[in-house]
C-alpha atoms as a PDB file:
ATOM      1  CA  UNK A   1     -25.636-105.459  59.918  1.00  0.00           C
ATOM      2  CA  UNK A   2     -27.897-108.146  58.688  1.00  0.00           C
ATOM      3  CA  UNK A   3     -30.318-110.278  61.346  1.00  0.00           C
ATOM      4  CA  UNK A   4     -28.517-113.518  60.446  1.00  0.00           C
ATOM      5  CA  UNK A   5     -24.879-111.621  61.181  1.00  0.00           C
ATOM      6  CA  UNK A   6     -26.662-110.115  64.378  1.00  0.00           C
ATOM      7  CA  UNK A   7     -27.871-113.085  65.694  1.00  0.00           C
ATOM      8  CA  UNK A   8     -24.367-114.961  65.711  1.00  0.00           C
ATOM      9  CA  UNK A   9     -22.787-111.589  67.658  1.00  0.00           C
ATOM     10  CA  UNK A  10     -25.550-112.482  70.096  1.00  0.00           C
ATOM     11  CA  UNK A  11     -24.719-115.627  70.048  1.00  0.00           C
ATOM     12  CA  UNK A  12     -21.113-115.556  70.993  1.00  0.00           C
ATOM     13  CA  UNK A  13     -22.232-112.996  73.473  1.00  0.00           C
ATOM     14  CA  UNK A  14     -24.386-116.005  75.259  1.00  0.00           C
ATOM     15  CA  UNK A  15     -21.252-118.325  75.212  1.00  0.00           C
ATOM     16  CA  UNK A  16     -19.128-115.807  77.111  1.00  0.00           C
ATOM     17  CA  UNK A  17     -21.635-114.543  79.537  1.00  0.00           C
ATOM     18  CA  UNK A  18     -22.316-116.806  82.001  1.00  0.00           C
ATOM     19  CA  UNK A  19     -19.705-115.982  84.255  1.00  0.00           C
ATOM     20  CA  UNK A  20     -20.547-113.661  87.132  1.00  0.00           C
ATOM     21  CA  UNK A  21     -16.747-113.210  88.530  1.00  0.00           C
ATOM     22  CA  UNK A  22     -15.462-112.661  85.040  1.00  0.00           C
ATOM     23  CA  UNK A  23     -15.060-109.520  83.724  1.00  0.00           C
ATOM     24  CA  UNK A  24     -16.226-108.829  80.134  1.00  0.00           C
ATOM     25  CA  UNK A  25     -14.846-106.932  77.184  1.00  0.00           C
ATOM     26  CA  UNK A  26     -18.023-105.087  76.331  1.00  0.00           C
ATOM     27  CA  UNK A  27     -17.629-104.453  72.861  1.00  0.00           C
ATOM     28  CA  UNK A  28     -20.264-101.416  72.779  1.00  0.00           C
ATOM     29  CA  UNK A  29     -23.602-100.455  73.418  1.00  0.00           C
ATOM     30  CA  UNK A  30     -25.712-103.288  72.017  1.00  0.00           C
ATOM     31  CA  UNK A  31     -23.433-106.153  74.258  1.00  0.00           C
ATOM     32  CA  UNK A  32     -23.745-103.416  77.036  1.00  0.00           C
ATOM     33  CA  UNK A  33     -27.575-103.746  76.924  1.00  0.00           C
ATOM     34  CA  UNK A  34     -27.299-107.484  75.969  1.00  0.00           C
ATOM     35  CA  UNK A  35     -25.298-108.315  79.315  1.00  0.00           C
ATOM     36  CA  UNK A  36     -27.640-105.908  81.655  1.00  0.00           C
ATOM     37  CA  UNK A  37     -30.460-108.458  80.553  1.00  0.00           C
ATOM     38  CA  UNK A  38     -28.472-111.407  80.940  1.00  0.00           C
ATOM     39  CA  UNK A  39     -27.187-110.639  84.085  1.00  0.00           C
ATOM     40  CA  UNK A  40     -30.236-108.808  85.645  1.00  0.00           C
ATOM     41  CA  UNK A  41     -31.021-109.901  88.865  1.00  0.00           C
ATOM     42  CA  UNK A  42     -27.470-111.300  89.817  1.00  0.00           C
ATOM     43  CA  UNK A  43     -26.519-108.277  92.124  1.00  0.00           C
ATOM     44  CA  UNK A  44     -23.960-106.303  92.784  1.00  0.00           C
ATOM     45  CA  UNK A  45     -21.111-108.576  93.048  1.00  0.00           C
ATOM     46  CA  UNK A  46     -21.322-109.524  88.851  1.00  0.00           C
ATOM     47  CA  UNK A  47     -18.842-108.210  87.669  1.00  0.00           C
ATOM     48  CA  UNK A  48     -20.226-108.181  83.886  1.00  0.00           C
ATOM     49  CA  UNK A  49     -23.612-106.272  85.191  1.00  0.00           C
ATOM     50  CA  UNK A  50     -21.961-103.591  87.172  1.00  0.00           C
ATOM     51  CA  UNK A  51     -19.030-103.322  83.624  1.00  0.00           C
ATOM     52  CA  UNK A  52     -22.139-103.111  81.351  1.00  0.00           C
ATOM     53  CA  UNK A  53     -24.332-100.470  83.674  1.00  0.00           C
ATOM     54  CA  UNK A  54     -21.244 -98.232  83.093  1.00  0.00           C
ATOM     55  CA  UNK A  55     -21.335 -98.505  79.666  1.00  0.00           C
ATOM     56  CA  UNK A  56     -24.905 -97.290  79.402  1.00  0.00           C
ATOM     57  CA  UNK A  57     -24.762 -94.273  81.774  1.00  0.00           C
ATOM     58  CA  UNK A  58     -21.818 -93.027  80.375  1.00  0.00           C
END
């Protein structure tokens, strides 16, 4: 995957992610870690965190 093609999957990432109470198709690893970063700090009621953090330990 190319930087240019990897910044617009980041991208569209962003425009999805600001919903705490939404739950997120996590597409794989990478949005995995991409959403723990966005969503660090929010505690344990975001829903997208606690989806991602399962992603990664499993």
């Amino acid at each position: 995957m190319t930087a240019a093609a990897m910044r617009r999957e980041a991208d569209l990432w962003d425009l999805r992610a600001c919903d705490c109470a939404a739950d997120e198709h996590i597409t794989g690893p990478r949005h995995a870690r991409f959403l723990l970063g966005v969503h660090s700090g929010h505690g344990g009621a975001c829903r997208p965190y606690q989806a991602a953090l399962r992603v990664v330990r499993s």
